[in-house]
C-alpha atoms as a PDB file:
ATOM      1  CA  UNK A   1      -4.936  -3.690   8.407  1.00  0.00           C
ATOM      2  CA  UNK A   2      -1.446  -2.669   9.134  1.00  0.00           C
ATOM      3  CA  UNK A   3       1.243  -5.366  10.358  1.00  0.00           C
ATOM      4  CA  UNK A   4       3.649  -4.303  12.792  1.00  0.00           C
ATOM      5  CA  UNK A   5       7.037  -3.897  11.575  1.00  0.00           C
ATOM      6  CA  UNK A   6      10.488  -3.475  12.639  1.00  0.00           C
ATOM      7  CA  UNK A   7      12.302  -2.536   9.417  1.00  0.00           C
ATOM      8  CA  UNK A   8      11.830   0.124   7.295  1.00  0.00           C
ATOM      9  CA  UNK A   9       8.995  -1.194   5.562  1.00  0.00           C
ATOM     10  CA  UNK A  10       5.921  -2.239   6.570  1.00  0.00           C
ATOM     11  CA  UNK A  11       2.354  -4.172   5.211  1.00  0.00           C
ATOM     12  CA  UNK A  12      -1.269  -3.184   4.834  1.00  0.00           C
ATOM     13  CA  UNK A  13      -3.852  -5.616   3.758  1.00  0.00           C
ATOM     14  CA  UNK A  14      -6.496  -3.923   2.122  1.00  0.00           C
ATOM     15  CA  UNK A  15     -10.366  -4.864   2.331  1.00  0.00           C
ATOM     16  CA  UNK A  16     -12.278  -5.215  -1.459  1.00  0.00           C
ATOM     17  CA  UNK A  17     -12.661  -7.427  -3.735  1.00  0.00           C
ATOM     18  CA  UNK A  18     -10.190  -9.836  -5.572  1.00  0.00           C
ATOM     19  CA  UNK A  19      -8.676  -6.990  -7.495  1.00  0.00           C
ATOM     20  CA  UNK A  20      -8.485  -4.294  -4.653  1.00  0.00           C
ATOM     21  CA  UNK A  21      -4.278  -4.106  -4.174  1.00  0.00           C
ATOM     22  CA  UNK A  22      -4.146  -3.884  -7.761  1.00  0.00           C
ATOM     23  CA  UNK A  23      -6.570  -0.733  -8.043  1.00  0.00           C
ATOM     24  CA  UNK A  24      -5.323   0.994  -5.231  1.00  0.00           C
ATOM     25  CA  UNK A  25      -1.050   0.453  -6.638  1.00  0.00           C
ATOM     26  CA  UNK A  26      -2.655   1.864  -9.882  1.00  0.00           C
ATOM     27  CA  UNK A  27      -4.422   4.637  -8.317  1.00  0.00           C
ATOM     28  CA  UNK A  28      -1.082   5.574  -5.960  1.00  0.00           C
ATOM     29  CA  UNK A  29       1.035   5.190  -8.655  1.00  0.00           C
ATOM     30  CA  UNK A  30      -0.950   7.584 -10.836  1.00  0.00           C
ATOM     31  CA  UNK A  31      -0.205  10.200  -7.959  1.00  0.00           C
ATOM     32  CA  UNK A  32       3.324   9.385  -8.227  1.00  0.00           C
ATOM     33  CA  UNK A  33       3.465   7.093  -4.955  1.00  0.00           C
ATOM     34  CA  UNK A  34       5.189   3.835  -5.347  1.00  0.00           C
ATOM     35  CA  UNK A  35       4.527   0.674  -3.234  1.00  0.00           C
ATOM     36  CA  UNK A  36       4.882  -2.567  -4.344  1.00  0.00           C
ATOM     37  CA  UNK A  37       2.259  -4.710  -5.014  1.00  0.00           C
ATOM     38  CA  UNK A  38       2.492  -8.305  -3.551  1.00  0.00           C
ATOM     39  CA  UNK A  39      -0.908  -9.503  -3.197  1.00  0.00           C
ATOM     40  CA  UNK A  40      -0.242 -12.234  -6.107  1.00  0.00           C
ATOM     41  CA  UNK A  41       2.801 -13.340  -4.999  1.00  0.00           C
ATOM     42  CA  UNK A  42       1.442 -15.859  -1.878  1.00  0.00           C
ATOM     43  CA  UNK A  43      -1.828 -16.448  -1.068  1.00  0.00           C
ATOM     44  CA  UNK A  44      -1.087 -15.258   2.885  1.00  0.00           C
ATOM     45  CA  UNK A  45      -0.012 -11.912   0.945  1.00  0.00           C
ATOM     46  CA  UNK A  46      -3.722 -11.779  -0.893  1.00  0.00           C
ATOM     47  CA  UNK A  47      -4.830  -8.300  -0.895  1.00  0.00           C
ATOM     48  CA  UNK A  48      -1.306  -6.817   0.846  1.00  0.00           C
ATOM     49  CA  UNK A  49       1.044  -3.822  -0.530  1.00  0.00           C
ATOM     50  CA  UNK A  50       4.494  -3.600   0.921  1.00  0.00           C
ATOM     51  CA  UNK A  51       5.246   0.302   1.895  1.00  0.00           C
ATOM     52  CA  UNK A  52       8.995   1.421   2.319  1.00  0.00           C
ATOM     53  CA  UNK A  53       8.990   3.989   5.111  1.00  0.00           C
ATOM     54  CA  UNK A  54      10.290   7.695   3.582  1.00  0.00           C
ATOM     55  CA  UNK A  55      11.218  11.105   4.595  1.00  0.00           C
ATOM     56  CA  UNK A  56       8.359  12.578   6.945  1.00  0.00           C
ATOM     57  CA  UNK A  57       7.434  14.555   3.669  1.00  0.00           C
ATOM     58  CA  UNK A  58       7.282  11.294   1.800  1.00  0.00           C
ATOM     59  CA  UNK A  59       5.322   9.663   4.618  1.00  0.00           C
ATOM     60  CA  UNK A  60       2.629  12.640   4.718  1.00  0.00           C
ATOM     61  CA  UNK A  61       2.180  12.614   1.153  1.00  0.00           C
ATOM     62  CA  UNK A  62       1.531   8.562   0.842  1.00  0.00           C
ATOM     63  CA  UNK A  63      -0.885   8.975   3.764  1.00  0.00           C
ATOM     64  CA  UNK A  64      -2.612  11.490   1.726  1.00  0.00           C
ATOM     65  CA  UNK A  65      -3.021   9.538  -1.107  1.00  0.00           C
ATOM     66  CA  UNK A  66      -3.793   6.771   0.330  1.00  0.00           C
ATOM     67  CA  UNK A  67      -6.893   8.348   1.817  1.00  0.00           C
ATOM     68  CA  UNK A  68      -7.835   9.618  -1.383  1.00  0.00           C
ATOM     69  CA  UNK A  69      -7.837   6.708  -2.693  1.00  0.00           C
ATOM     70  CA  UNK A  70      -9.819   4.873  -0.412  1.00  0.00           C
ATOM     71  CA  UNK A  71     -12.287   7.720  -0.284  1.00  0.00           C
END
């Protein structure tokens, strides 16, 4: 799920189990995308990453990733 967002930054709550965010940061971050992880710091945030909107480059190659990861 993706929250709409009017700042440069925007949320996706992921589907899994009680460790998903944390696998899929690790897995991103391992193909040198960073998001933050905030799915421990509320429990309305529980399974959520924060992404910062890039360069249309950036953008492309988080939406890549992302999709291999989830694959």
């Amino acid at each position: 799920t993706v929250f709409p967002s009017q700042a440069n930054m925007f949320l996706i709550r992921l589907q899994g189990d009680e460790n998903v965010a944390t696998r899929v940061f690790e897995a991103l971050r391992q193909k040198h995308i960073l998001v933050k992880n905030i799915s421990k710091m509320h429990p309305v945030l529980h399974h959520c990453l924060r992404v910062t909107v890039g360069t249309s480059s950036e953008n492309d190659q988080f939406l890549s990733a992302l999709q291999e990861v989830l694959a």
